[in-house]
PDB file of N, CA and C in Angstrom:
ATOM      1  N   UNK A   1      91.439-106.928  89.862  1.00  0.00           N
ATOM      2  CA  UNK A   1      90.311-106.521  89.061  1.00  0.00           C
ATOM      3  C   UNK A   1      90.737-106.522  87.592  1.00  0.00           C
ATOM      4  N   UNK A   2      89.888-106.724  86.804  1.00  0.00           N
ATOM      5  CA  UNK A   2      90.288-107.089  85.715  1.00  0.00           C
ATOM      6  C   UNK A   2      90.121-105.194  84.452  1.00  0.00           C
ATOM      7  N   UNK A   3      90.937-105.355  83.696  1.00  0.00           N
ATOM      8  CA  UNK A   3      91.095-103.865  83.134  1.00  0.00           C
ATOM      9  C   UNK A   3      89.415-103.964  82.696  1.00  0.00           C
ATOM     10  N   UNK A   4      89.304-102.222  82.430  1.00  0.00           N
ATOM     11  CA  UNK A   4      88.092-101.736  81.809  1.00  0.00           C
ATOM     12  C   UNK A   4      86.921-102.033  83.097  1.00  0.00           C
ATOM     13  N   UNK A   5      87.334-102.628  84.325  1.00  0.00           N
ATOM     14  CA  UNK A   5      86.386-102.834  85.396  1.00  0.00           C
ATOM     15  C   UNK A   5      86.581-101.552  86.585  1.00  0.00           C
ATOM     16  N   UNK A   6      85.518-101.062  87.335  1.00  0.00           N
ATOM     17  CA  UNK A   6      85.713-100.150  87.661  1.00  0.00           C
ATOM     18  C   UNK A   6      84.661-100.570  88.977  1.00  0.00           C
ATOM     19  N   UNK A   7      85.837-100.359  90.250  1.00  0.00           N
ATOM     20  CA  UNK A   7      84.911-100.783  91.448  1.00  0.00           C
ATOM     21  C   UNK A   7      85.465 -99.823  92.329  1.00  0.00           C
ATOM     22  N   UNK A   8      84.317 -99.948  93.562  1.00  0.00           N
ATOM     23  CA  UNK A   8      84.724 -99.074  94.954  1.00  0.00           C
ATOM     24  C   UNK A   8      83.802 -99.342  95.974  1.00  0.00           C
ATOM     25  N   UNK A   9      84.273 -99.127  96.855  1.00  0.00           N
ATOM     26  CA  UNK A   9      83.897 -99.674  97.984  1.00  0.00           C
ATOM     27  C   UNK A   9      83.778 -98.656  99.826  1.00  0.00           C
ATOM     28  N   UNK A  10      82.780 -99.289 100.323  1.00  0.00           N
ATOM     29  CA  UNK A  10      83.298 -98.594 101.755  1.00  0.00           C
ATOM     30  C   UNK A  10      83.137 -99.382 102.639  1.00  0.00           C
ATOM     31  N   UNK A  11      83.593 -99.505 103.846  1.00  0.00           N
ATOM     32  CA  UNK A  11      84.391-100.110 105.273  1.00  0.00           C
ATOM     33  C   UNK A  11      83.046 -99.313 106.202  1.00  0.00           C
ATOM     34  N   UNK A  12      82.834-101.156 106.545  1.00  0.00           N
ATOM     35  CA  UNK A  12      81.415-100.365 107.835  1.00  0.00           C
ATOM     36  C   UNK A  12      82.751-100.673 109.010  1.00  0.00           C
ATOM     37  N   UNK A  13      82.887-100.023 109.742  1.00  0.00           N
ATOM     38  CA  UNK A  13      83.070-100.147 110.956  1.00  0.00           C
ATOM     39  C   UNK A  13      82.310 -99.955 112.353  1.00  0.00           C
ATOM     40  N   UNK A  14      83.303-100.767 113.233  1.00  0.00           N
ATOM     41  CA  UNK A  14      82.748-100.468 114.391  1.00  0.00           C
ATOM     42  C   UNK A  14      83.395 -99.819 115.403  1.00  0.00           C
ATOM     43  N   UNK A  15      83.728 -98.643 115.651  1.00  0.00           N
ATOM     44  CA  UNK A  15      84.718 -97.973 116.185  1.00  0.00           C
ATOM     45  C   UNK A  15      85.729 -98.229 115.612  1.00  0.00           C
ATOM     46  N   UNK A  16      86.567 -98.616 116.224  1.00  0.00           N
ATOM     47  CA  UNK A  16      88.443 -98.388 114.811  1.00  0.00           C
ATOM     48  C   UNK A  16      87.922 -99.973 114.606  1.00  0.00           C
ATOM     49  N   UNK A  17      87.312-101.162 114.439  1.00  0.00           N
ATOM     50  CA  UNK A  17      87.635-102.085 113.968  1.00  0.00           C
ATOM     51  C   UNK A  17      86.125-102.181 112.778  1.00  0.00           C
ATOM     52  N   UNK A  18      86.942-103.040 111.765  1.00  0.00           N
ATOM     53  CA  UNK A  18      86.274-103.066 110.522  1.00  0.00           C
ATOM     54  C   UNK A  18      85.803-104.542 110.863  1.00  0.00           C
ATOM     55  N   UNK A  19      83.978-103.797 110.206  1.00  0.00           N
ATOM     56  CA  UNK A  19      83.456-105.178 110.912  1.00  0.00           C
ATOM     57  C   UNK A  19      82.523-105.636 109.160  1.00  0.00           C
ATOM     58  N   UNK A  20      82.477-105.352 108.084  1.00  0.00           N
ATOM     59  CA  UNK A  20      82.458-105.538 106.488  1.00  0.00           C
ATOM     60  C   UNK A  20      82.302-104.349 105.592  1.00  0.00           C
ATOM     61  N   UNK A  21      82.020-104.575 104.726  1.00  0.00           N
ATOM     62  CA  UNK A  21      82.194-103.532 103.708  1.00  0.00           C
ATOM     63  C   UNK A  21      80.793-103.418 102.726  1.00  0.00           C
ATOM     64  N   UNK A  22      80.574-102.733 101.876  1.00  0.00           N
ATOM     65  CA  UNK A  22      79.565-102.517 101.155  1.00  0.00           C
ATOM     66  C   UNK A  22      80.661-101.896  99.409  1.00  0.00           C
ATOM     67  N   UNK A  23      80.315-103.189  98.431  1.00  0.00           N
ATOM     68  CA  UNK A  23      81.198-102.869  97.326  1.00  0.00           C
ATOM     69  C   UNK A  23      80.203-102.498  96.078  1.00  0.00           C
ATOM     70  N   UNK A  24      80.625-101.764  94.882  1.00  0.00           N
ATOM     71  CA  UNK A  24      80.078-101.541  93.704  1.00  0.00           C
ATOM     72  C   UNK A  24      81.006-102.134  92.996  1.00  0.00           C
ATOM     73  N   UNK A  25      80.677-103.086  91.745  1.00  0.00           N
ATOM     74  CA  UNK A  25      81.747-102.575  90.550  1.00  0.00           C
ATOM     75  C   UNK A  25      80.811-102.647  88.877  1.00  0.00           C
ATOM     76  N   UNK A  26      81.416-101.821  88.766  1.00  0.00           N
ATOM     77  CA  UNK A  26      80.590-101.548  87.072  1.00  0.00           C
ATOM     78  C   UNK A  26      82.099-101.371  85.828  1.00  0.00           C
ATOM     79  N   UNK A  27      81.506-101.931  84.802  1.00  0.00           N
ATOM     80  CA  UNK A  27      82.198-101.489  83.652  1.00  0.00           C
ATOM     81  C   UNK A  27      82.780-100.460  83.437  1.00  0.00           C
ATOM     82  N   UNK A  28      83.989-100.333  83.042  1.00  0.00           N
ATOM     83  CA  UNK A  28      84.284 -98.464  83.465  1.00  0.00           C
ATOM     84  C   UNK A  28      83.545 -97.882  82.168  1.00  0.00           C
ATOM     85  N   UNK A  29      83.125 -98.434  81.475  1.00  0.00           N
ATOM     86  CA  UNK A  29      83.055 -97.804  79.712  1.00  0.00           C
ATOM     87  C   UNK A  29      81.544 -97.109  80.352  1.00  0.00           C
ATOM     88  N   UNK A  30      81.247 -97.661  81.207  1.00  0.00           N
ATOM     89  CA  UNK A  30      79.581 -96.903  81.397  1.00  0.00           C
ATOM     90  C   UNK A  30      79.424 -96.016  82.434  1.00  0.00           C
ATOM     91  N   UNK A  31      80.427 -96.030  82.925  1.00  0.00           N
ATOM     92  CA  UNK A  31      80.516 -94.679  83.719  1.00  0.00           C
ATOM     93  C   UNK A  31      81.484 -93.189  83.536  1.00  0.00           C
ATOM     94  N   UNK A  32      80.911 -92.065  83.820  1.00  0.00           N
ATOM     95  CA  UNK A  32      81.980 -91.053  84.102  1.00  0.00           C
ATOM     96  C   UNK A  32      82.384 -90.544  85.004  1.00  0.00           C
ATOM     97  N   UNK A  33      82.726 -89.679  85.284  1.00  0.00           N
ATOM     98  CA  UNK A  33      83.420 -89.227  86.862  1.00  0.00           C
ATOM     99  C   UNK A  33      82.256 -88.871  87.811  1.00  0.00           C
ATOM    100  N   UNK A  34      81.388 -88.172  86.806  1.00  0.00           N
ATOM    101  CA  UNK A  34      80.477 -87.724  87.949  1.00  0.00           C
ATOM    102  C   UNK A  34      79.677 -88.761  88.602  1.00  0.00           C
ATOM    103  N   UNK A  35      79.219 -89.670  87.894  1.00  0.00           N
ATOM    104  CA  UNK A  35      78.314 -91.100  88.272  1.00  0.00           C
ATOM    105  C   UNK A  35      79.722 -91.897  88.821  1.00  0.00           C
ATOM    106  N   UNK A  36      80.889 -91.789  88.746  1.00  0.00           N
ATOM    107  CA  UNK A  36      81.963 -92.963  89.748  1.00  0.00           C
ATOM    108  C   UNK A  36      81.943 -91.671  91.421  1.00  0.00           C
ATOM    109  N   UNK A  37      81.752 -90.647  90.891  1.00  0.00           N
ATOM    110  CA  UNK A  37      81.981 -90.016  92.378  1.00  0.00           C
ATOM    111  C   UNK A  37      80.611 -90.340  93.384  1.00  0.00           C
ATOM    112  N   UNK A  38      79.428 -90.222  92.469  1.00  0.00           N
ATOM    113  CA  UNK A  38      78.061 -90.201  92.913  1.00  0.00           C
ATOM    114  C   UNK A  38      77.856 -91.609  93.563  1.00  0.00           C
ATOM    115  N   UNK A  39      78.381 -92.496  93.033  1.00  0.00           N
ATOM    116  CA  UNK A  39      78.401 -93.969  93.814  1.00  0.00           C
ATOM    117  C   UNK A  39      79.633 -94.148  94.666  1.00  0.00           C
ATOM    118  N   UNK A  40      80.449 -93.271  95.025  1.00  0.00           N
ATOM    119  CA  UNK A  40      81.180 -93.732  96.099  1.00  0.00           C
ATOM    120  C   UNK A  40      80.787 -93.068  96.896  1.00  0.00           C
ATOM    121  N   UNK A  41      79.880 -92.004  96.574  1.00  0.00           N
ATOM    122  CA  UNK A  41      79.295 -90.958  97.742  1.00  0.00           C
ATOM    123  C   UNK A  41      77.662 -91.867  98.447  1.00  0.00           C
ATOM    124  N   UNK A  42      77.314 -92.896  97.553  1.00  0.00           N
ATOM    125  CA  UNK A  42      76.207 -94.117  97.841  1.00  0.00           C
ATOM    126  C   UNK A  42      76.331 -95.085  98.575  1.00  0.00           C
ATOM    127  N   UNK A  43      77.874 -95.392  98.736  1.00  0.00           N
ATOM    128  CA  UNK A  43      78.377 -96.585  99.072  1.00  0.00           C
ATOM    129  C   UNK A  43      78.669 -96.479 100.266  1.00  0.00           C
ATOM    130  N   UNK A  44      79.543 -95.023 100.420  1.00  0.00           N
ATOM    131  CA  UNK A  44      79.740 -94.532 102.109  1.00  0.00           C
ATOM    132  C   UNK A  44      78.443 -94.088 102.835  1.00  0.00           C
ATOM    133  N   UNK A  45      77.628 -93.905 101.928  1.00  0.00           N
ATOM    134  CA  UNK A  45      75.793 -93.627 102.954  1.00  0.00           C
ATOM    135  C   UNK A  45      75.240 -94.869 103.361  1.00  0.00           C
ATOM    136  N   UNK A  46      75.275 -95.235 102.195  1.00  0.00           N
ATOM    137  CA  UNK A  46      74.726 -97.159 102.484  1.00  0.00           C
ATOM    138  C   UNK A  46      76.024 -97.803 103.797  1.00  0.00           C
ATOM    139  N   UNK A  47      77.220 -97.381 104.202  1.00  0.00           N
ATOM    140  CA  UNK A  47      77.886 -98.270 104.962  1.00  0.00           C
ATOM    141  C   UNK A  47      77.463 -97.646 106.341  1.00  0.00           C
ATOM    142  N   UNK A  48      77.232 -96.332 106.371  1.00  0.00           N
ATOM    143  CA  UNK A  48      76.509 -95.493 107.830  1.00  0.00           C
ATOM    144  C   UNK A  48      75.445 -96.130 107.651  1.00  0.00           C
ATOM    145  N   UNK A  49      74.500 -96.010 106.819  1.00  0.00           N
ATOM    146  CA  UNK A  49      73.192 -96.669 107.780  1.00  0.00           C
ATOM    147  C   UNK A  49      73.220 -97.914 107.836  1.00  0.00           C
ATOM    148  N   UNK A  50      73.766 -98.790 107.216  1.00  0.00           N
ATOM    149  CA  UNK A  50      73.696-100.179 107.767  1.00  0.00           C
ATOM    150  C   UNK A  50      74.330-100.493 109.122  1.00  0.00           C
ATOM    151  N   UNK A  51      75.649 -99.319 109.487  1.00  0.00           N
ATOM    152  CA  UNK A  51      76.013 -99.842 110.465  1.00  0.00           C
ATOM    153  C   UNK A  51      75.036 -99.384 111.630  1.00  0.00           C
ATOM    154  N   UNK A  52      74.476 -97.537 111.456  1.00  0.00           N
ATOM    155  CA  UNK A  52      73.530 -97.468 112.589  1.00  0.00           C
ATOM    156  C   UNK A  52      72.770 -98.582 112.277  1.00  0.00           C
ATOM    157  N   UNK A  53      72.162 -99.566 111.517  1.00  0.00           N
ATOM    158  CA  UNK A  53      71.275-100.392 111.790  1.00  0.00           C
ATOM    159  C   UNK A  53      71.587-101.549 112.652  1.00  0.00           C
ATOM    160  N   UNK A  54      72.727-101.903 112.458  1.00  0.00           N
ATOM    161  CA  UNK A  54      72.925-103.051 113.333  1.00  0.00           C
ATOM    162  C   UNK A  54      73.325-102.567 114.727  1.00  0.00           C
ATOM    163  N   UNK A  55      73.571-101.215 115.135  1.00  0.00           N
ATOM    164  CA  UNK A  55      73.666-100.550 116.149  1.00  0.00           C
ATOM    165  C   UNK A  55      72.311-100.985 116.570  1.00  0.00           C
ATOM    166  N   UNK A  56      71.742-100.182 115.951  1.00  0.00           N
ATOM    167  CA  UNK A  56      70.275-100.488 116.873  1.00  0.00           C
ATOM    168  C   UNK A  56      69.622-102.284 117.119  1.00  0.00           C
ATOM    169  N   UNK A  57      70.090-102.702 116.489  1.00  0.00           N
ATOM    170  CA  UNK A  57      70.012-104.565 116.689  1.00  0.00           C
ATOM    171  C   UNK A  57      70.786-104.589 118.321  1.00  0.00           C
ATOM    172  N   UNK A  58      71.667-104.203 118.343  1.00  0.00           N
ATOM    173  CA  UNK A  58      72.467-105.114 119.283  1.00  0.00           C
ATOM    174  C   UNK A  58      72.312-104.517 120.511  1.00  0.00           C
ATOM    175  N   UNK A  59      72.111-105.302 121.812  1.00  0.00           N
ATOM    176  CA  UNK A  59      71.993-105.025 123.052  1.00  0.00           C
ATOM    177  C   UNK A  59      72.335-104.576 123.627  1.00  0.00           C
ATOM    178  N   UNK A  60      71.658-103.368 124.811  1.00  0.00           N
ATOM    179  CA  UNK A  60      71.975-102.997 125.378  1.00  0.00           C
ATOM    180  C   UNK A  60      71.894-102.918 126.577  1.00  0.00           C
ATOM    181  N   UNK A  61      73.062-102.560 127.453  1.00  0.00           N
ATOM    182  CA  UNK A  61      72.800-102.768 128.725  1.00  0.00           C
ATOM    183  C   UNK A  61      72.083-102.095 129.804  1.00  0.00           C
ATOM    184  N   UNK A  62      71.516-102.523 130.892  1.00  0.00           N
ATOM    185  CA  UNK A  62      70.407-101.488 131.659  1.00  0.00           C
ATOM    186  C   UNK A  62      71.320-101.461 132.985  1.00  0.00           C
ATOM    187  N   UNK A  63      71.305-100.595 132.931  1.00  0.00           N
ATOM    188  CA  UNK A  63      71.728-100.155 134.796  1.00  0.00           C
ATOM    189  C   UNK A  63      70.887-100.180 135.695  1.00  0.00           C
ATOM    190  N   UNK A  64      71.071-100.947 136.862  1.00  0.00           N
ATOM    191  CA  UNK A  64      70.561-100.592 138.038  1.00  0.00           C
ATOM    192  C   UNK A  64      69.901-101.833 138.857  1.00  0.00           C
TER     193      UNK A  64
END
């Protein structure tokens, strides 16, 4: 990453295996701590519901 750049990221998984990620990066000059904490606290919400979303995409099996 290049200086004065300011990124972060979170890991969708699928049980212990990492199945992509969801990234931010912004200028660091335009952010402060509270807006870099507030988007990594965005990034890990946005990686839960995308993954329940594709949870609910994928098939399931019927018994019986």
């Amino acid at each position: 990453m290049d200086a004065g750049i300011w990124g972060a990221s979170a890991l969708l998984r699928d049980g212990s295996e990492a199945v992509g990620a969801i990234g931010v990066v912004k200028p660091l000059f335009r952010l402060d701590s509270d807006q870099r904490a507030e988007i990594i606290a965005l990034a890990r919400a946005a990686a839960t519901s995308v993954r329940a979303a594709l949870h609910r995409l994928e098939p399931h099996s019927e018994s019986g």
